[in-house]
C-alpha atoms as a PDB file:
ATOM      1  CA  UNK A   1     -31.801 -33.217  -4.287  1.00  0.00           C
ATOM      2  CA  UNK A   2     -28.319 -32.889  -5.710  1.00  0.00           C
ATOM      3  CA  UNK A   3     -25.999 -30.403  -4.910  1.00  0.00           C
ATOM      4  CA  UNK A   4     -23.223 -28.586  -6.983  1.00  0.00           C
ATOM      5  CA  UNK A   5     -20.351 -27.478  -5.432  1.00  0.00           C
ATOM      6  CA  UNK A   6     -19.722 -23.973  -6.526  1.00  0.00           C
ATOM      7  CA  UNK A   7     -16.441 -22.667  -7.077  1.00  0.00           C
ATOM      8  CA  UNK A   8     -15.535 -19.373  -6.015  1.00  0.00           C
ATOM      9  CA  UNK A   9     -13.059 -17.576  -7.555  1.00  0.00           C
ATOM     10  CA  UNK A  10     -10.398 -16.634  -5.022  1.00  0.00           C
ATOM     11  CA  UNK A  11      -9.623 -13.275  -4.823  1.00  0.00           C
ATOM     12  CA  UNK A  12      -5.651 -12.793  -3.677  1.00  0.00           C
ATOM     13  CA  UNK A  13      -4.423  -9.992  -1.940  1.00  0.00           C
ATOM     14  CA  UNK A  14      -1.330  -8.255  -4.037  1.00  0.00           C
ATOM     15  CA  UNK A  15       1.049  -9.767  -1.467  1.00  0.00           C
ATOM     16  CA  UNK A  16      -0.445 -12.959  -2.242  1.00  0.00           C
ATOM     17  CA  UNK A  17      -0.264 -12.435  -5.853  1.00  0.00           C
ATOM     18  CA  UNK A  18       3.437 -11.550  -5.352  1.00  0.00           C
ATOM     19  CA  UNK A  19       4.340 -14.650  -3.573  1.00  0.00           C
ATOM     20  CA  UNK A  20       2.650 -16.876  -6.004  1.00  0.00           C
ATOM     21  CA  UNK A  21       4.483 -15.048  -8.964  1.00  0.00           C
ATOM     22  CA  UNK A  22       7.538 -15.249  -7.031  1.00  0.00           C
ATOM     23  CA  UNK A  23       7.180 -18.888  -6.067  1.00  0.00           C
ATOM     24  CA  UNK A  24       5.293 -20.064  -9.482  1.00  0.00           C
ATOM     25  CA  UNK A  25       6.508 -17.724 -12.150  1.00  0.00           C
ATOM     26  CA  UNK A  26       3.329 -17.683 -13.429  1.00  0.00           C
ATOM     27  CA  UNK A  27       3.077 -14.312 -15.298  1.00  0.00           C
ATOM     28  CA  UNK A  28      -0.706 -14.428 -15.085  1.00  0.00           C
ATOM     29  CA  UNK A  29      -0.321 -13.590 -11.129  1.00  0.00           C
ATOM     30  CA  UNK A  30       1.624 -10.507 -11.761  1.00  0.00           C
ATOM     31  CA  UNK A  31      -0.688  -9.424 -15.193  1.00  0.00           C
ATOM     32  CA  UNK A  32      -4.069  -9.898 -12.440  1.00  0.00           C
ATOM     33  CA  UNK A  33      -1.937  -8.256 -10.244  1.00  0.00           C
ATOM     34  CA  UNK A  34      -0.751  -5.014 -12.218  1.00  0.00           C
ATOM     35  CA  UNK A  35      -4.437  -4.986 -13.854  1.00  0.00           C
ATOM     36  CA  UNK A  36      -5.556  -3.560 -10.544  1.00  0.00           C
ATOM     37  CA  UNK A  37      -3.585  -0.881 -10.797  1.00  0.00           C
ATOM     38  CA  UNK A  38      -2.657  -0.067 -14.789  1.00  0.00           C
ATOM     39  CA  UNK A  39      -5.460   2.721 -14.753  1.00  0.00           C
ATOM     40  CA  UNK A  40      -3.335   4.342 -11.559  1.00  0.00           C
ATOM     41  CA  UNK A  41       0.045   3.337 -13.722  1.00  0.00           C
ATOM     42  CA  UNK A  42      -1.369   5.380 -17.010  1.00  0.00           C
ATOM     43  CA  UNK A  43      -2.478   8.544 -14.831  1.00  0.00           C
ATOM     44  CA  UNK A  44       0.996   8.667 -13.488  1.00  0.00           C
ATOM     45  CA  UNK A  45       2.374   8.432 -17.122  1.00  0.00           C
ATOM     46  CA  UNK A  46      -0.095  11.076 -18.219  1.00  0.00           C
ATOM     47  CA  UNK A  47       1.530  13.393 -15.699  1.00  0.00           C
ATOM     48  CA  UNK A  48       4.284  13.391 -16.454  1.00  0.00           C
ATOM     49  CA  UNK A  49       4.900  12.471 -20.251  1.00  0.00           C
ATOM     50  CA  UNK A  50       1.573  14.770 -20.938  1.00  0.00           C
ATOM     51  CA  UNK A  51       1.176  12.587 -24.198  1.00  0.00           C
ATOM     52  CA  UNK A  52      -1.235   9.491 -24.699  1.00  0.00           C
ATOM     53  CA  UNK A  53       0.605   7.709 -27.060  1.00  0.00           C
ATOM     54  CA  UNK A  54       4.130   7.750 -24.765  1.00  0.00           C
ATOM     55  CA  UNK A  55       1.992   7.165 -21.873  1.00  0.00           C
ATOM     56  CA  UNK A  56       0.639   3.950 -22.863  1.00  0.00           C
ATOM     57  CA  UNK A  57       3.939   2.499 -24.361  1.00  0.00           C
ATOM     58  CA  UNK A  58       5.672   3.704 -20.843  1.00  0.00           C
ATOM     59  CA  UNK A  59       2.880   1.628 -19.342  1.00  0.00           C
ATOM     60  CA  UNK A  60       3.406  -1.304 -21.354  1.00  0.00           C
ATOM     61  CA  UNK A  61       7.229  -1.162 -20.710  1.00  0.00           C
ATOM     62  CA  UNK A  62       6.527  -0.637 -16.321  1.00  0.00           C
ATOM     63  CA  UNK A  63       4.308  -4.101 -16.987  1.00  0.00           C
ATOM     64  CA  UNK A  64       7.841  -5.736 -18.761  1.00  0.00           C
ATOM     65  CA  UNK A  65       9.896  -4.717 -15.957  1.00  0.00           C
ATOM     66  CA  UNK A  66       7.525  -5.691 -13.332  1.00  0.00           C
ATOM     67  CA  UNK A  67       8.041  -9.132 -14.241  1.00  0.00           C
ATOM     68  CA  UNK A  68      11.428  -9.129 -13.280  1.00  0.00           C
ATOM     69  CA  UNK A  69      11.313  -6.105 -10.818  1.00  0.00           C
ATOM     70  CA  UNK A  70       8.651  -8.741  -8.629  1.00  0.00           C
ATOM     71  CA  UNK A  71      11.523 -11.290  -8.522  1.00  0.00           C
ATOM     72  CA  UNK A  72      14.133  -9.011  -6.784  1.00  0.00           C
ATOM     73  CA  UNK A  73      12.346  -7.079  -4.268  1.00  0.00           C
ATOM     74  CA  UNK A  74      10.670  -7.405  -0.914  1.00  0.00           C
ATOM     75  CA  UNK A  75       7.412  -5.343  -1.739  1.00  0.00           C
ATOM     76  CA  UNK A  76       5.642  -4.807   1.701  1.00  0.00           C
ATOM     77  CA  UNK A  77       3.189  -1.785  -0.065  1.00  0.00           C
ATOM     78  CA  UNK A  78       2.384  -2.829  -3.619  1.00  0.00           C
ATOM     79  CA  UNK A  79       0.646   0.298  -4.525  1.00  0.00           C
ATOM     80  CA  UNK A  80       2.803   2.588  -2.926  1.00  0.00           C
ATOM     81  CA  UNK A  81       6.224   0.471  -4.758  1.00  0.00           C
ATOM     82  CA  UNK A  82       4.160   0.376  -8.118  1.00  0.00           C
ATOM     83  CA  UNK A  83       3.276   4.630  -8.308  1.00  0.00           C
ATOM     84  CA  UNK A  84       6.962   5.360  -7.162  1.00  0.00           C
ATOM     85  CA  UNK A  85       8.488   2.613  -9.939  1.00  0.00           C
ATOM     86  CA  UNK A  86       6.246   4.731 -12.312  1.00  0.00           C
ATOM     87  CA  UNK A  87       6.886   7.633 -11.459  1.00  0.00           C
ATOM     88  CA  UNK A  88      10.652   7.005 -11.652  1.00  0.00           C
ATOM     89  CA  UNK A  89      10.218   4.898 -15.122  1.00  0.00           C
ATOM     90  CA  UNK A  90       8.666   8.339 -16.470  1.00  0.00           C
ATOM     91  CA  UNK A  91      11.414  10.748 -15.096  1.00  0.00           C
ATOM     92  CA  UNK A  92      13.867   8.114 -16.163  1.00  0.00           C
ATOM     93  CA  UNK A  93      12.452   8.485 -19.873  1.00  0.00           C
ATOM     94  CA  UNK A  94      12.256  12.531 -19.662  1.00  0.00           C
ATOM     95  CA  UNK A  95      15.817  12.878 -18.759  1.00  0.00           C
ATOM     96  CA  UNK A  96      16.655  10.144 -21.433  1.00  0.00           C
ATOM     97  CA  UNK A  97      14.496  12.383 -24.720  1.00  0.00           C
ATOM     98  CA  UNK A  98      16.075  15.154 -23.493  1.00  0.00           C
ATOM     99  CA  UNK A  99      12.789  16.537 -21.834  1.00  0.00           C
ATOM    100  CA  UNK A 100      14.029  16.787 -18.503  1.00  0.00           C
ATOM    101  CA  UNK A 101      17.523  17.997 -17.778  1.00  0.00           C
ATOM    102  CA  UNK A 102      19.045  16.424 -14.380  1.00  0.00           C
ATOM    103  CA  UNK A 103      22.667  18.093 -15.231  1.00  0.00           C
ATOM    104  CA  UNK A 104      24.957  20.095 -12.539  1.00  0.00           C
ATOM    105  CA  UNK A 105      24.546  23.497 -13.089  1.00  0.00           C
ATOM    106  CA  UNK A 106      25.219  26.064 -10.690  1.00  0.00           C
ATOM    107  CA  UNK A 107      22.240  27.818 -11.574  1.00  0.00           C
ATOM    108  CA  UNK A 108      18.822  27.307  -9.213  1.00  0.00           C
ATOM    109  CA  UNK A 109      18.631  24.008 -11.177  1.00  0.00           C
ATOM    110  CA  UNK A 110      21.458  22.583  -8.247  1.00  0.00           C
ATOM    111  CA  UNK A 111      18.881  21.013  -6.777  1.00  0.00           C
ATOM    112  CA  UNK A 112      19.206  18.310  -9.241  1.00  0.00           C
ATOM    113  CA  UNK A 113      23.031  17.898  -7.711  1.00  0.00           C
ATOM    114  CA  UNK A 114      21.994  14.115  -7.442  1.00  0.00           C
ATOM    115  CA  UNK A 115      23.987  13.627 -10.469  1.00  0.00           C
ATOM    116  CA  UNK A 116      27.169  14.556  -8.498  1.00  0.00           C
ATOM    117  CA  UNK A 117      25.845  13.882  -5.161  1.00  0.00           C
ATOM    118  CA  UNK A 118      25.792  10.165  -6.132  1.00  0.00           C
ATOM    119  CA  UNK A 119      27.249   9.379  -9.176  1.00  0.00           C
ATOM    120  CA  UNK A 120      30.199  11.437  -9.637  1.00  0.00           C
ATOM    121  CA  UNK A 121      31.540   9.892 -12.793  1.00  0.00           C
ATOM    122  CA  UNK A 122      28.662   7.807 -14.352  1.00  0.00           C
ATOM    123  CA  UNK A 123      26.675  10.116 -17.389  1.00  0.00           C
ATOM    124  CA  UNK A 124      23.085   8.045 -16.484  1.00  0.00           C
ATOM    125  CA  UNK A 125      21.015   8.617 -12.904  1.00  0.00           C
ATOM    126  CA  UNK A 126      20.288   4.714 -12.046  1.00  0.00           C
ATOM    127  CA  UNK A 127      16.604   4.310 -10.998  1.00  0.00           C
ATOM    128  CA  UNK A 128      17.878   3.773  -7.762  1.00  0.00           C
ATOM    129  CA  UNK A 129      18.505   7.144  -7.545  1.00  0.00           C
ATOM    130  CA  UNK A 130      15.630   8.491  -8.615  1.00  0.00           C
ATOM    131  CA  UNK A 131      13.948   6.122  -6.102  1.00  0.00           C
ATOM    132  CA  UNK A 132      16.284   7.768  -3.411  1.00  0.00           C
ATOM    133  CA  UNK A 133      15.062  11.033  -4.695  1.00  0.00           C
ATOM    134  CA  UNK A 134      11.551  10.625  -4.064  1.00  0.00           C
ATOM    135  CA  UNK A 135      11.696   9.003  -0.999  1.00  0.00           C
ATOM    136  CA  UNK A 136      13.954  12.262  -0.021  1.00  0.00           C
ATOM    137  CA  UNK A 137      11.248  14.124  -1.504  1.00  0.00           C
ATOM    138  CA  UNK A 138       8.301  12.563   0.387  1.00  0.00           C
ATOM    139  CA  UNK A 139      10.134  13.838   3.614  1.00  0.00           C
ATOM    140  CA  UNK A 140      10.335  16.951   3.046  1.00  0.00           C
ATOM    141  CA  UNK A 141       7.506  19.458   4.636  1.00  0.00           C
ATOM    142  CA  UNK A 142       4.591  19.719   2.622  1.00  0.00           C
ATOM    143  CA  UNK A 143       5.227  23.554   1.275  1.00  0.00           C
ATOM    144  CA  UNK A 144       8.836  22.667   0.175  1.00  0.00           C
ATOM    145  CA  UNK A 145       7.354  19.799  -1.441  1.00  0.00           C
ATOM    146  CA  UNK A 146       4.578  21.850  -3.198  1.00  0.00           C
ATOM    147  CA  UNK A 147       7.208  24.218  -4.611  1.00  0.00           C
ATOM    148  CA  UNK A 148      10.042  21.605  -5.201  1.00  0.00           C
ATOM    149  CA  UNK A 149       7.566  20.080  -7.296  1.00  0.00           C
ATOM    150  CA  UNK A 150       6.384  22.566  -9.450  1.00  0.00           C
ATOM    151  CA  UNK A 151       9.395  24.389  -9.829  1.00  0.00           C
ATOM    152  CA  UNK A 152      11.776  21.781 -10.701  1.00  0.00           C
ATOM    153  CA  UNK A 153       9.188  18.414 -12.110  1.00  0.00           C
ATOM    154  CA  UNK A 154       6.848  20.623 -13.796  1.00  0.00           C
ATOM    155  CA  UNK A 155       9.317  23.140 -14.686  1.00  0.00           C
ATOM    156  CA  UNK A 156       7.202  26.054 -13.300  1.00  0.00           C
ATOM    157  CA  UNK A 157       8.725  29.911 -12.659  1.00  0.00           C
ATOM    158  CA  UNK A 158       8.861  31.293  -9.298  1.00  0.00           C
ATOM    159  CA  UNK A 159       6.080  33.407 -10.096  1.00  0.00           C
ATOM    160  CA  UNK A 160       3.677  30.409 -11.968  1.00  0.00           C
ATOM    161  CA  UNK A 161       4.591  29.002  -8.134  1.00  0.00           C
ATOM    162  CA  UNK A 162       3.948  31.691  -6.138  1.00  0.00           C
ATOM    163  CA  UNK A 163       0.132  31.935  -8.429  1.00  0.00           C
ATOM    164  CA  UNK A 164      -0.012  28.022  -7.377  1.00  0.00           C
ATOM    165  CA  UNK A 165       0.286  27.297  -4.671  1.00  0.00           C
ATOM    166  CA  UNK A 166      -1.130  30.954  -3.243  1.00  0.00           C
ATOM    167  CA  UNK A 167       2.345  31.411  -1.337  1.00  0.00           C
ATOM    168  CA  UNK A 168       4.073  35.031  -1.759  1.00  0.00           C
ATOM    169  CA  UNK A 169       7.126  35.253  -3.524  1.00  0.00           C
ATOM    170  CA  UNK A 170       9.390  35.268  -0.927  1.00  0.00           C
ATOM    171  CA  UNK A 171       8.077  32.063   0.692  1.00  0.00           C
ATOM    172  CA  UNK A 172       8.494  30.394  -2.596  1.00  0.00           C
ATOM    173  CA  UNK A 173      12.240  31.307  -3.006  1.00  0.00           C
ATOM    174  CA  UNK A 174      12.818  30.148   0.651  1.00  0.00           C
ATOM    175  CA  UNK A 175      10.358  26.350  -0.157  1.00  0.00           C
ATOM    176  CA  UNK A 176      12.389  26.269  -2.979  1.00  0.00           C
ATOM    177  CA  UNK A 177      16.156  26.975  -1.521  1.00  0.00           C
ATOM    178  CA  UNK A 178      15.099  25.001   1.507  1.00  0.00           C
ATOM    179  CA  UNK A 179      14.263  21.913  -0.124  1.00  0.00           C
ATOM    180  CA  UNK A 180      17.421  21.757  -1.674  1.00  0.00           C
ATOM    181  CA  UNK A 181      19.610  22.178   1.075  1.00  0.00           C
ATOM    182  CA  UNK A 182      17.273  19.103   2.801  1.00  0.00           C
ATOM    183  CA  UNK A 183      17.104  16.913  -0.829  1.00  0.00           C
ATOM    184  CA  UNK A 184      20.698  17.658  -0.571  1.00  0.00           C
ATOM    185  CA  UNK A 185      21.480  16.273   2.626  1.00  0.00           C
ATOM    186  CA  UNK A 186      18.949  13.437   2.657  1.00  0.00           C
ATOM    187  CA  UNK A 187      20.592  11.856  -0.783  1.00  0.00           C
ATOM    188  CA  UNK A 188      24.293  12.704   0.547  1.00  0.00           C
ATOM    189  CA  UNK A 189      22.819  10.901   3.799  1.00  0.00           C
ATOM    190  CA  UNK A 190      22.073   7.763   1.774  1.00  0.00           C
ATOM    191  CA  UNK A 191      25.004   7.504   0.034  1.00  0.00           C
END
């Protein structure tokens, strides 16, 4: 009786993927890779840009800058790394059509002082600072996060936050004021 050997395809882990885009260039690593994910990578862009069409070209474009993006970083949490670049690639392109305003104002909208906070001269917010920003974010407590969110992302009143999230109005106004005194001091604490 003869035997075959069968060949198994070998699945990779993504930090296995990583190192062997990393170490062969191979874009084909990084495509398998970022195919595991690119249904997670359009939901985020549907989020936020709330339009197919911009949501799968902002897709597209993540997928061109994860090629080089791979190459410079130490990526310990794939998934994690990939939502947040998205996330920030989306905001990034909001602010950039004009559909999200990160401007100084001294209106309630000072939250988004990480304009001045960390780039007191430039006119563009890097990505870095957007990353810094959500990672800020992510620490806040999970209320002030809630209404952050809402109020500032999504653009929501205090009342649209206060319906919700099912806090009363006065709660809201404190989430919100509170969570910009902490965004505040967490970006001015990574500067």
């Amino acid at each position: 009786m003869l035997f075959r050997k069968q060949h198994k395809k070998v699945e990779y882990s993504d930090l296995e993927l990583i190192d062997r885009y990393k170490n062969s260039g191979d874009p084909s690593y990084a495509g398998e890779l970022f195919q595991r994910y690119s249904h997670l990578v359009l939901g985020v862009c549907m989020k936020y840009l709330k339009n197919e069409e911009e949501s799968r070209d902002a897709v597209m474009n993540i997928f061109e800058k994860l090629l080089s993006d791979l190459k410079k970083h130490k990526i310990d949490h794939f998934k994690s790394w990939l939502h947040t670049v998205s996330r920030n690639h989306c905001l990034m392109y909001l602010r950039a059509n004009k559909k999200f305003d990160l401007k100084y104002e001294e209106t309630e909208t000072e939250f988004m002082e990480m304009t001045y906070t960390l780039h007191h001269t430039e006119e563009k917010v890097s990505e870095e600072s957007y990353v810094k920003l959500d990672e800020c974010i992510d620490k806040l407590i999970e209320e002030q996060k809630k209404c952050v969110h809402l109020f500032y992302i999504e653009e929501k009143c205090y009342k649209e936050v206060a319906e919700l999230t099912g806090y009363e109005m006065n709660k809201v106004k404190s989430y919100i004021q509170n969570g910009k005194r902490n965004l505040k001091l967490c970006m001015e604490s990574q500067s």
